[in-house]
N, C-alpha and C. Protein backbone atom coordinates (compact mmCIF):
# COMPACT_ATOMS: atom_id res chain seq x y z
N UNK A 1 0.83 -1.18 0.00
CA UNK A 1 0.00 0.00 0.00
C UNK A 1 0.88 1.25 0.00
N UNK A 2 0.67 2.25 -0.59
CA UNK A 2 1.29 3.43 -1.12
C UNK A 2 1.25 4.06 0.08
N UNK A 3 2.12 5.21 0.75
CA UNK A 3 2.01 6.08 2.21
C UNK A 3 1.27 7.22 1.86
N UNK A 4 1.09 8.22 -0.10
CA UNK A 4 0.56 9.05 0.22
C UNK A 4 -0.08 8.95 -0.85
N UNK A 5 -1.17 9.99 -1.17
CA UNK A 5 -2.11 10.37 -2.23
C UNK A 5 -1.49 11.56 -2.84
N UNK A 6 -1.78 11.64 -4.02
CA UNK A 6 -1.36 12.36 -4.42
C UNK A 6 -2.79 13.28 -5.25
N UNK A 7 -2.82 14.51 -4.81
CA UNK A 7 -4.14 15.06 -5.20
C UNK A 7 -4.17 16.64 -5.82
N UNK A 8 -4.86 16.54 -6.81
CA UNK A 8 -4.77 17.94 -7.75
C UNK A 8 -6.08 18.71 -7.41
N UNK A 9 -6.25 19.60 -6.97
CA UNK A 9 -7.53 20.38 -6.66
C UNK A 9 -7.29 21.94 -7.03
N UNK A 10 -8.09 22.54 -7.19
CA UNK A 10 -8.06 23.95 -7.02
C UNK A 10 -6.75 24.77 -7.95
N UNK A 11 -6.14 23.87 -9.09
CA UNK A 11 -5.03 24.11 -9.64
C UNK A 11 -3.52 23.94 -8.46
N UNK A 12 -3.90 22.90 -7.77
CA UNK A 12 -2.60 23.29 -7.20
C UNK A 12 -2.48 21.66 -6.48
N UNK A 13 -1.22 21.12 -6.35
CA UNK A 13 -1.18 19.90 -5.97
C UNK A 13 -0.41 19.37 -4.64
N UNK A 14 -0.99 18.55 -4.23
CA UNK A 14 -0.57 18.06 -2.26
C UNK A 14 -0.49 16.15 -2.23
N UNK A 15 0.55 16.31 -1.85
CA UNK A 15 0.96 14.78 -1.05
C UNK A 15 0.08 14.28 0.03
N UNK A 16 -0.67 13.63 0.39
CA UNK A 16 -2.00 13.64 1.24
C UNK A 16 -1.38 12.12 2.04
N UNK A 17 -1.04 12.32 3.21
CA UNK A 17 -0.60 11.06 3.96
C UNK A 17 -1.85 10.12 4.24
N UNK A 18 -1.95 8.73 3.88
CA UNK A 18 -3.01 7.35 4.04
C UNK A 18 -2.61 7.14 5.53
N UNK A 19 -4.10 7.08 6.35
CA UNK A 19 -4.46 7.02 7.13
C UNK A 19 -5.29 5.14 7.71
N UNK A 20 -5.06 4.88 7.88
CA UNK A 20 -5.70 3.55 8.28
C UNK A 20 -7.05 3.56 9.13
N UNK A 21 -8.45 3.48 8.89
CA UNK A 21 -9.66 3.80 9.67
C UNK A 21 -9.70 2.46 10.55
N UNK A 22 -9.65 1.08 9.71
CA UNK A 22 -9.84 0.20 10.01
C UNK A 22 -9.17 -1.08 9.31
N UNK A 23 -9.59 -2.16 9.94
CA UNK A 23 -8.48 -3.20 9.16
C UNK A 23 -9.48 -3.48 7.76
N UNK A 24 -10.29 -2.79 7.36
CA UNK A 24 -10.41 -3.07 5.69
C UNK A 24 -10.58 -1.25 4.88
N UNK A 25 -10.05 -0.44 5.45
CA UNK A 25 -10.33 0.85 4.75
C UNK A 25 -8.88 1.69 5.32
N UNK A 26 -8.05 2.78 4.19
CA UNK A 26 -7.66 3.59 4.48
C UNK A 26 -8.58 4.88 3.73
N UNK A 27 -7.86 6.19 4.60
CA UNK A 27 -8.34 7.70 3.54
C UNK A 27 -6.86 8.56 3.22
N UNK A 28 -7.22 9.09 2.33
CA UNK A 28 -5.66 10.32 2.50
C UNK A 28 -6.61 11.32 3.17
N UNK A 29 -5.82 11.69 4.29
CA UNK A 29 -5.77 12.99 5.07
C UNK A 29 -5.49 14.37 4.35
N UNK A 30 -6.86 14.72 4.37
CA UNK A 30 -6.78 16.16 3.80
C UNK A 30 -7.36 17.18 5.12
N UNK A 31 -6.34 18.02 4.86
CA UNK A 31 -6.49 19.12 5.98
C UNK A 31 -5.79 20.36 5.93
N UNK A 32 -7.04 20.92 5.65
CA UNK A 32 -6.74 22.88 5.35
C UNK A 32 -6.28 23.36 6.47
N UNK A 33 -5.90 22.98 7.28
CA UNK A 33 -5.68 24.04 8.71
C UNK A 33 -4.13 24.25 7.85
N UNK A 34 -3.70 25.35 8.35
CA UNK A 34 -2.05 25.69 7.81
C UNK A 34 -2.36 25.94 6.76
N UNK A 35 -2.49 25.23 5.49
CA UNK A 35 -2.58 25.64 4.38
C UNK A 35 -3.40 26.75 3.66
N UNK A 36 -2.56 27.63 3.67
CA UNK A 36 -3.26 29.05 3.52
C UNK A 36 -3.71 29.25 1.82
N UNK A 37 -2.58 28.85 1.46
CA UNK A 37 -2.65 28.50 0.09
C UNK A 37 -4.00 27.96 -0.79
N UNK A 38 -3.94 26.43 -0.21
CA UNK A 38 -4.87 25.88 -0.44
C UNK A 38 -6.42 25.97 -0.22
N UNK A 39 -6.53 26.86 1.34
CA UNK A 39 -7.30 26.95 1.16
C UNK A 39 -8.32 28.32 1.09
N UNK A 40 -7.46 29.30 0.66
CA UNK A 40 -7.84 30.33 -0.74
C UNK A 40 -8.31 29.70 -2.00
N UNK A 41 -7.29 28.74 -2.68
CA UNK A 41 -7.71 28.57 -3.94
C UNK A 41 -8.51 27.41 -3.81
N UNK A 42 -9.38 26.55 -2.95
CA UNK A 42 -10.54 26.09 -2.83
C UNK A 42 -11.73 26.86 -3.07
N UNK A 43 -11.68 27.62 -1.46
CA UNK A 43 -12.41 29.20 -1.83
C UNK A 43 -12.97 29.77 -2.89
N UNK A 44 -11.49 30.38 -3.67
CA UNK A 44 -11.66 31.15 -4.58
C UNK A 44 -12.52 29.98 -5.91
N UNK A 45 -12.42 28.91 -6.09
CA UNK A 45 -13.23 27.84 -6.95
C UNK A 45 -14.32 27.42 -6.62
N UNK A 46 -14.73 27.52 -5.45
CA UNK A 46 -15.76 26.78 -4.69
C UNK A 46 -17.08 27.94 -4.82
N UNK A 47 -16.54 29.33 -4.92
CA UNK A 47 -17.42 30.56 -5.04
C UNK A 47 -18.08 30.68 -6.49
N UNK A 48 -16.86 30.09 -7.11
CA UNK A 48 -17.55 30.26 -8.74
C UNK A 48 -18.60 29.31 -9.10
N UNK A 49 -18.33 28.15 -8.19
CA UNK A 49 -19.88 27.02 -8.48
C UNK A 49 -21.11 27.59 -7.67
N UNK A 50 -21.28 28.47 -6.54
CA UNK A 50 -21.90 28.40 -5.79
C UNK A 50 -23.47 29.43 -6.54
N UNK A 51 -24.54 28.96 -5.95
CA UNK A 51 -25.40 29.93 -6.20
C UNK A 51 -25.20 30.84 -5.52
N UNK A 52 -26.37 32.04 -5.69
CA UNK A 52 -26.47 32.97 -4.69
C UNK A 52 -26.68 32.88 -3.03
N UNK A 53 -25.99 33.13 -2.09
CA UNK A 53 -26.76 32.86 -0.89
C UNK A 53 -26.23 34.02 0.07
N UNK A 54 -26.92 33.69 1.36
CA UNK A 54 -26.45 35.32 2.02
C UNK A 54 -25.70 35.01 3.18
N UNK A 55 -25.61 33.56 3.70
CA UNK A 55 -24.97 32.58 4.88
C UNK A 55 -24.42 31.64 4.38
N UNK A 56 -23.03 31.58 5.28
CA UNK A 56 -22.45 30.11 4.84
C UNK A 56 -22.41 29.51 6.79
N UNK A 57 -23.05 28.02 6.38
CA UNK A 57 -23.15 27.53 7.81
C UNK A 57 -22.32 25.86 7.60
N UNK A 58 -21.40 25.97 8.79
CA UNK A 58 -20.13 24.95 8.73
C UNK A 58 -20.21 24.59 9.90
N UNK A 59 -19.40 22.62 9.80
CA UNK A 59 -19.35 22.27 10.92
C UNK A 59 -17.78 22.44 11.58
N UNK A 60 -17.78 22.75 12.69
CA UNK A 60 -16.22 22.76 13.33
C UNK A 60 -15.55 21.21 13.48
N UNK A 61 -14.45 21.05 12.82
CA UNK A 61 -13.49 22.56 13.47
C UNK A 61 -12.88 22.26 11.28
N UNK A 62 -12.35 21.24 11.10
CA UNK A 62 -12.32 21.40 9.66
C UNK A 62 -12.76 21.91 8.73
N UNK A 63 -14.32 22.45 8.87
CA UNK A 63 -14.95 22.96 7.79
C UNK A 63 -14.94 24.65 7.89
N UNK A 64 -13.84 25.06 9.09
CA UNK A 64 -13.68 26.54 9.31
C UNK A 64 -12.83 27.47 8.77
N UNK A 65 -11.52 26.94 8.47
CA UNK A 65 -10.87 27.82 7.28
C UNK A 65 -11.44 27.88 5.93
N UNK A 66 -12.27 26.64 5.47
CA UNK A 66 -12.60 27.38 4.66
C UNK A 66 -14.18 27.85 4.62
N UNK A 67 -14.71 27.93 4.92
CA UNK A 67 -16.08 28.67 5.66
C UNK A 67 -15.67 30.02 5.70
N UNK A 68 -14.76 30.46 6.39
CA UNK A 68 -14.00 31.98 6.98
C UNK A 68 -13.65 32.14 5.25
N UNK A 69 -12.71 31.60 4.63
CA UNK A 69 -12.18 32.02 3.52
C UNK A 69 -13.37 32.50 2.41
N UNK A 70 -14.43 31.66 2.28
CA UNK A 70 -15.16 31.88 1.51
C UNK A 70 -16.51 33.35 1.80
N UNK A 71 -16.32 33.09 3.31
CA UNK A 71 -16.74 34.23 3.90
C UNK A 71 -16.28 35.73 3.62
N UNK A 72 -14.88 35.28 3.63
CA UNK A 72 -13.67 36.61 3.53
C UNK A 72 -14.20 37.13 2.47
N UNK A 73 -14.14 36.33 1.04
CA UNK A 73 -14.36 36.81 -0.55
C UNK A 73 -15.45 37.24 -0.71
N UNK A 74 -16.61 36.67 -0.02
CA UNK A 74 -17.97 37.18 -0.69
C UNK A 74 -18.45 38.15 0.44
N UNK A 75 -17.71 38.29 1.49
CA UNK A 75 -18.71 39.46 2.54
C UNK A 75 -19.52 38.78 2.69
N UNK A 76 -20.00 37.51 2.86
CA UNK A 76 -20.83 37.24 3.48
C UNK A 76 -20.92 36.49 5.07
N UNK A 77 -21.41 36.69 6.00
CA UNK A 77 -21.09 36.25 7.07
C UNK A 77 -21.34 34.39 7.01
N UNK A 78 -20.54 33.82 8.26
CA UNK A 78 -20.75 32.52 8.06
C UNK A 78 -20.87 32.38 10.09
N UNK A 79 -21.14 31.05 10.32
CA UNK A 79 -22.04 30.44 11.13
C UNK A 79 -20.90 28.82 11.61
N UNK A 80 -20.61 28.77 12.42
CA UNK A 80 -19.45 27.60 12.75
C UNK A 80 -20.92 26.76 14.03
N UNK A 81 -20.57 25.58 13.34
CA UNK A 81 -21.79 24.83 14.51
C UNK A 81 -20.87 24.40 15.11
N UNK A 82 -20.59 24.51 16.54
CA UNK A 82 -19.49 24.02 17.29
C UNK A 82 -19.53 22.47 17.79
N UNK A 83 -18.64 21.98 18.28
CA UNK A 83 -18.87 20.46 18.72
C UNK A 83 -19.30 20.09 20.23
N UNK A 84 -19.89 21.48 20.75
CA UNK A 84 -19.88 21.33 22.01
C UNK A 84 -20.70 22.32 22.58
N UNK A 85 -21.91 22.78 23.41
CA UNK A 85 -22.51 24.18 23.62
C UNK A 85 -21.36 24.88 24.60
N UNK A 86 -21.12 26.26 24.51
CA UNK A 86 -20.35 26.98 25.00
C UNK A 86 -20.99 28.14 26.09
N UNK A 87 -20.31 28.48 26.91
CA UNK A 87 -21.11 29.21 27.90
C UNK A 87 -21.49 30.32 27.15
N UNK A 88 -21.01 31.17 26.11
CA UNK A 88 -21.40 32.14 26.05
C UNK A 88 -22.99 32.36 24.92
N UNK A 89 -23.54 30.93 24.73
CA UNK A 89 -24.76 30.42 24.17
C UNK A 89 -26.18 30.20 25.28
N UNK A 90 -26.55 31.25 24.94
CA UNK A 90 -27.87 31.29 25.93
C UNK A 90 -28.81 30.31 25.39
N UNK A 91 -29.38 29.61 24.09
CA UNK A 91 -30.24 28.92 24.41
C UNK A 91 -29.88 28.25 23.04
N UNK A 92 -28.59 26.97 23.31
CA UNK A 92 -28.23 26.37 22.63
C UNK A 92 -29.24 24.96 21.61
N UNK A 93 -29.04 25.28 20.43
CA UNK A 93 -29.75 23.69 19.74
C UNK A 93 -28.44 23.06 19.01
N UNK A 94 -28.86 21.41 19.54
CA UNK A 94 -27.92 20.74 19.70
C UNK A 94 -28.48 19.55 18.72
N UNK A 95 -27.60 18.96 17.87
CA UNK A 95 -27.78 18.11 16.81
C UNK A 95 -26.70 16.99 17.04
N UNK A 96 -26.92 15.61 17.04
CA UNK A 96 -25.99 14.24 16.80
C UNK A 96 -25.95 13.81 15.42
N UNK A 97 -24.45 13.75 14.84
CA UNK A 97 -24.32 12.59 13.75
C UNK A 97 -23.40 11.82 13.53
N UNK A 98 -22.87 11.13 12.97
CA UNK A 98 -21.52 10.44 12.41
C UNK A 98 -20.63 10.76 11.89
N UNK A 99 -19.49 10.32 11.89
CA UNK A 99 -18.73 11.30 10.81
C UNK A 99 -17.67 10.14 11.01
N UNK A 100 -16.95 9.69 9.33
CA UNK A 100 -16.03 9.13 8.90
C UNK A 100 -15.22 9.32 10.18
N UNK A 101 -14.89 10.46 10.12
CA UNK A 101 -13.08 10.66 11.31
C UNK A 101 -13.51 11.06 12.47
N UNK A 102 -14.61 10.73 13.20
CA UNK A 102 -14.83 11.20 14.21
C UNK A 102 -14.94 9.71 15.14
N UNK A 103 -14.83 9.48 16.09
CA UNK A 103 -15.23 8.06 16.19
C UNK A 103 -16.41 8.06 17.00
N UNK A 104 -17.75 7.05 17.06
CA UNK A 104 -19.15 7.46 17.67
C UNK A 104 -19.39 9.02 16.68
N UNK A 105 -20.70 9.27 17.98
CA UNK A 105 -21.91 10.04 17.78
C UNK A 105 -21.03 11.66 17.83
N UNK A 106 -20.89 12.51 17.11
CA UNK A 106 -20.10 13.89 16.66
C UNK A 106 -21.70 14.86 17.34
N UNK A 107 -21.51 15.80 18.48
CA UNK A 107 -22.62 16.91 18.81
C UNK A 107 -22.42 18.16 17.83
N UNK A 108 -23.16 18.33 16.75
CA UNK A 108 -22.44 19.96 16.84
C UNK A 108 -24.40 20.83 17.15
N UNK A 109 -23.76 21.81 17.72
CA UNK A 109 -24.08 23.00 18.60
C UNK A 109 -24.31 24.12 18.13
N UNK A 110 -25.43 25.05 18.29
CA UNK A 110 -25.57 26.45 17.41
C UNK A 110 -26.18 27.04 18.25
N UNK A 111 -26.18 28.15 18.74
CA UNK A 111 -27.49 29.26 19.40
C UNK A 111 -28.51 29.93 18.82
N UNK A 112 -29.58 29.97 19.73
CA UNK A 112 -30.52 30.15 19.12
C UNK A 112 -30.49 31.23 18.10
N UNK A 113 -29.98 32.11 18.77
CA UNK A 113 -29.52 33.60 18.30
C UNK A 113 -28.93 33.39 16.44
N UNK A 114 -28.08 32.54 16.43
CA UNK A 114 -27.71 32.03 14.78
C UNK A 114 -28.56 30.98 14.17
N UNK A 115 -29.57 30.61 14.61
CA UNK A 115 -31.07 30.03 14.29
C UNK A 115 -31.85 30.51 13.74
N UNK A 116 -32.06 32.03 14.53
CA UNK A 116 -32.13 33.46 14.05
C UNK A 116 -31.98 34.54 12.80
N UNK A 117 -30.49 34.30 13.07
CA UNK A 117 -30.25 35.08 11.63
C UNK A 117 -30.21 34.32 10.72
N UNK A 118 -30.38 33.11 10.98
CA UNK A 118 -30.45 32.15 9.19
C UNK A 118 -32.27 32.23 8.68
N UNK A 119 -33.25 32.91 9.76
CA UNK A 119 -34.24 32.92 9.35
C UNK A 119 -34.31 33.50 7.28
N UNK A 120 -35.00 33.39 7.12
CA UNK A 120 -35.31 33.89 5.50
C UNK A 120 -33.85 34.16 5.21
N UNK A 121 -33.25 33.27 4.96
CA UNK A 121 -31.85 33.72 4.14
C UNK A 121 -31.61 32.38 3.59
N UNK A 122 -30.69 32.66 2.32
CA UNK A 122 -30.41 31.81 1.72
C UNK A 122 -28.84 31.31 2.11
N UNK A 123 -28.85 29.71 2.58
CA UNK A 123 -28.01 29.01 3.22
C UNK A 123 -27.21 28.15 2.18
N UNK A 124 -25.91 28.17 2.77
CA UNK A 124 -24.94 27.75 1.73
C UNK A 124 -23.79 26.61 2.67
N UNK A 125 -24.56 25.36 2.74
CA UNK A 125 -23.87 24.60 3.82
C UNK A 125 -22.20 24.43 3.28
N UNK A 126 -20.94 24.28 4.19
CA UNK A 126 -20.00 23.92 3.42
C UNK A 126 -18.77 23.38 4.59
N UNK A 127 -18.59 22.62 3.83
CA UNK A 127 -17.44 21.81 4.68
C UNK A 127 -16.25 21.10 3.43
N UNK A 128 -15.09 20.81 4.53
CA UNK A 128 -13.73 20.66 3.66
C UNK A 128 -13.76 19.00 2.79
N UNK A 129 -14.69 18.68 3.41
CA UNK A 129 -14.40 16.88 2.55
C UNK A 129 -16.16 16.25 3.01
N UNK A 130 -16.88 15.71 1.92
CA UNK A 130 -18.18 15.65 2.54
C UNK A 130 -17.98 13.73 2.37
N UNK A 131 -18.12 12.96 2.99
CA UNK A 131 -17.87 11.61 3.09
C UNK A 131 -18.86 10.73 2.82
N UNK A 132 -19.38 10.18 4.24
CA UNK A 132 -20.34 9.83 4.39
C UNK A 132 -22.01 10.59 4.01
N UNK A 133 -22.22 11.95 4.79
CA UNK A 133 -23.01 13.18 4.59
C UNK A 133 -23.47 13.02 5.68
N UNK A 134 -22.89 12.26 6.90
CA UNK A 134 -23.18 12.49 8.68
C UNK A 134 -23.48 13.89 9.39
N UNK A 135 -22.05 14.71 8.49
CA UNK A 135 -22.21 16.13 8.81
C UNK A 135 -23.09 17.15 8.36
N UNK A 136 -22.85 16.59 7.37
CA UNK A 136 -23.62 17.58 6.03
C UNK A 136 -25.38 16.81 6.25
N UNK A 137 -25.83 16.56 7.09
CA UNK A 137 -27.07 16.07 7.18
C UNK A 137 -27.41 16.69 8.65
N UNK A 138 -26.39 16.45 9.48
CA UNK A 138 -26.89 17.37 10.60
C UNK A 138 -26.60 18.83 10.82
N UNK A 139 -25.61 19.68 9.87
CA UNK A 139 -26.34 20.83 9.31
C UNK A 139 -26.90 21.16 8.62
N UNK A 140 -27.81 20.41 7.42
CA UNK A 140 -29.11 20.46 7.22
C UNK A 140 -30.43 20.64 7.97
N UNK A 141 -29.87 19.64 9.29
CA UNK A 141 -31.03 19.66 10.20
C UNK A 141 -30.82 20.52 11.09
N UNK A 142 -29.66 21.74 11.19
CA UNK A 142 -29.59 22.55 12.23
C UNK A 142 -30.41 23.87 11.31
N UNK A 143 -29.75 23.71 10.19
CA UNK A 143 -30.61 24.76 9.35
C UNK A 143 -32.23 24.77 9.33
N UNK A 144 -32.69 23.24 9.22
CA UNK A 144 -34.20 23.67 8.52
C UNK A 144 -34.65 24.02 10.07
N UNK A 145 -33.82 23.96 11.13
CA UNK A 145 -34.69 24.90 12.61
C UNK A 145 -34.79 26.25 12.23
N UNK A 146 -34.66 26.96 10.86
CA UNK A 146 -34.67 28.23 10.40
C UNK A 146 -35.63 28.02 10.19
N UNK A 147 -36.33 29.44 9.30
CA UNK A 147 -37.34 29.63 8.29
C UNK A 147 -36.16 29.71 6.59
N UNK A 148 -34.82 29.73 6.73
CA UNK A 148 -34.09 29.79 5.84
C UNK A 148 -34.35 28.40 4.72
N UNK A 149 -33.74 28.70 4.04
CA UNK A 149 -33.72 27.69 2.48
C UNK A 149 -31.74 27.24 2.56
N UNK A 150 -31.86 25.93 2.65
CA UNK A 150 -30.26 25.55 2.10
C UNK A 150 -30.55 25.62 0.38
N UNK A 151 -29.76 26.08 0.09
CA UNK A 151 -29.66 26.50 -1.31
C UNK A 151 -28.45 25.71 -2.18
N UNK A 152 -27.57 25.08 -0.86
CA UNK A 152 -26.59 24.23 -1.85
C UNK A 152 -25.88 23.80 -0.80
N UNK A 153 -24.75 22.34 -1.10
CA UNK A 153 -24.26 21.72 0.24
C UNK A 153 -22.71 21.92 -0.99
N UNK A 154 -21.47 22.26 -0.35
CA UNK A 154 -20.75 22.23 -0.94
C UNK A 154 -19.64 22.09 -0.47
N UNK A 155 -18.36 21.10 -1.02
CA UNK A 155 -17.09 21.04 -0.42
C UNK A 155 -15.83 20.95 -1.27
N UNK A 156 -14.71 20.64 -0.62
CA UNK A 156 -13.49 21.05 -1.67
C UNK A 156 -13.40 19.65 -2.08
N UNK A 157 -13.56 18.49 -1.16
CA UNK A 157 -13.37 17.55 -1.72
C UNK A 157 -14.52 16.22 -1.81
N UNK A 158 -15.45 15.18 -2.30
CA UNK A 158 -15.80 14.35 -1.78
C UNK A 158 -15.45 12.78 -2.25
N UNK A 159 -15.49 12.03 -0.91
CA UNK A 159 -14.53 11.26 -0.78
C UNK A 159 -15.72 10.22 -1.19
N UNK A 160 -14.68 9.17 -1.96
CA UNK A 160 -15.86 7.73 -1.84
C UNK A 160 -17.16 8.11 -3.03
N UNK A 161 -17.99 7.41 -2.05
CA UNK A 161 -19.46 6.88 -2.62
C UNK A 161 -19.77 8.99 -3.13
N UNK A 162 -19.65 9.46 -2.10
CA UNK A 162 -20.24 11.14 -2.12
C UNK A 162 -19.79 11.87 -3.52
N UNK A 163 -18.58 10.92 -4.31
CA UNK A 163 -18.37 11.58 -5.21
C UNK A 163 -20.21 11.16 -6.54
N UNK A 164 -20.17 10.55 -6.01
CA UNK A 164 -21.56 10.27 -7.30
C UNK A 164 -22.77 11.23 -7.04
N UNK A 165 -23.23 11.72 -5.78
CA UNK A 165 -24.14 12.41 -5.61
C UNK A 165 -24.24 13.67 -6.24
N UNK A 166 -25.73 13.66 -6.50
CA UNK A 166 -25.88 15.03 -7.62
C UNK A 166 -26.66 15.91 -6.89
N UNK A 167 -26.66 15.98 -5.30
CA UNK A 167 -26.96 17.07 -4.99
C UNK A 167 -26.11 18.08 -3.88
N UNK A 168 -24.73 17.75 -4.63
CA UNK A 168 -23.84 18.55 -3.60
C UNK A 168 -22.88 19.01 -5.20
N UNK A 169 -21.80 20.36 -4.68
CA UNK A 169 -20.93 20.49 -5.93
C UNK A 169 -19.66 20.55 -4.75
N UNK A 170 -18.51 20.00 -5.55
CA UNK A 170 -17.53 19.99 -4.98
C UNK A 170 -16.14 20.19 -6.07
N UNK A 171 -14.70 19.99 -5.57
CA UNK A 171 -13.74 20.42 -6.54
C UNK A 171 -12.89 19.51 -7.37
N UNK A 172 -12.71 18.47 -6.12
CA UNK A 172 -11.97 17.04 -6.67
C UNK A 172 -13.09 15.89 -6.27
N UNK A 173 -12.68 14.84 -6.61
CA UNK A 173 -12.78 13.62 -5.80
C UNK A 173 -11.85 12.76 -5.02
N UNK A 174 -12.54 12.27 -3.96
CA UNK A 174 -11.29 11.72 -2.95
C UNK A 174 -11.63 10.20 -2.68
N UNK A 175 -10.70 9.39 -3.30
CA UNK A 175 -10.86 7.76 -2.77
C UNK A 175 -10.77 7.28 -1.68
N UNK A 176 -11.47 6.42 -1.20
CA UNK A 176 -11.58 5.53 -0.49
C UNK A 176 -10.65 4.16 -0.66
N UNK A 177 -9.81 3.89 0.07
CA UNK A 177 -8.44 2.72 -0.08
C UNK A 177 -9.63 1.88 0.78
N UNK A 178 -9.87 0.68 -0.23
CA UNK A 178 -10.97 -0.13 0.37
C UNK A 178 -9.46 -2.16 0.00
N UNK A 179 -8.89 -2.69 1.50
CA UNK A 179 -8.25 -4.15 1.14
C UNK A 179 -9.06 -4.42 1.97
């Protein structure tokens, strides 16, 4: 078995170290944190597929550089569902799902208050690698506690089976090392 992936996205290319999940699956590890580079020119590609919307709502903590980045370019504000309620959340809603790299049940967390401002706005879910859609299903379900519309689910990369789905847009595709 090969140690890395080798992956072209966004015009620009990364050595992606294989990760072992289990004794019949590896993933290459993709991860925007540090990469400033990369994850601008996700960003900057990920904006040109996107419809119109007026919120971008992400799950922490991976799906936050580029959430912020894409935020940065369009002025539009964005929304981090945290993995945990925080004291400074007066009347937290709290969502369970799965997630490839998480191991068990993943909480993420929003206040009411950003429940709020996603009312009548158009929502633009987005995260760095969409997998399974564990995440990307329970901010769906943090969203429709809006009166808002998700208007599109979108990521830089999706891995596996997620690359076939036709209701997300994304930049590359990312394999699944299935012995």
């Amino acid at each position: 078995m090969q140690d890395t992936y080798t992956l072209h996205v966004a015009g620009l290319t990364r050595e992606l170290p294989i990760c072992k999940v289990n004794d019949h699956m590896d993933i290459a590890a993709f991860i925007m944190f540090s990469d400033v580079e990369l994850t601008v020119a996700c960003a900057t590609e990920l904006l040109k597929k996107c419809p119109e919307f007026d919120v971008i709502l992400t799950a922490e903590a991976k799906g936050i550089p580029l959430a912020y980045e894409m935020s940065r370019q369009s002025g539009k504000q964005w929304i981090p569902a945290r993995k945990g309620a925080k004291l400074y959340m007066r009347d937290p809603v709290v969502i369970e799902d799965e997630s490839i790299t998480t191991a068990g049940k993943q909480t993420l967390v929003i206040d009411r208050k950003d429940i709020e401002y996603m009312n009548g706005k158009r929502i633009l879910i987005v995260d760095d690698v969409i997998s399974t859609g564990g995440s990307l299903h329970a901010l769906e379900t943090l969203a429709a506690r809006s009166t808002g519309k998700v208007v599109g689910c979108c990521a830089a990369l999706a891995e596996g089976d997620a690359a076939k789905r036709t209701d997300i847009f994304f930049l590359a595709p990312l394999p699944l090392f299935i012995h």
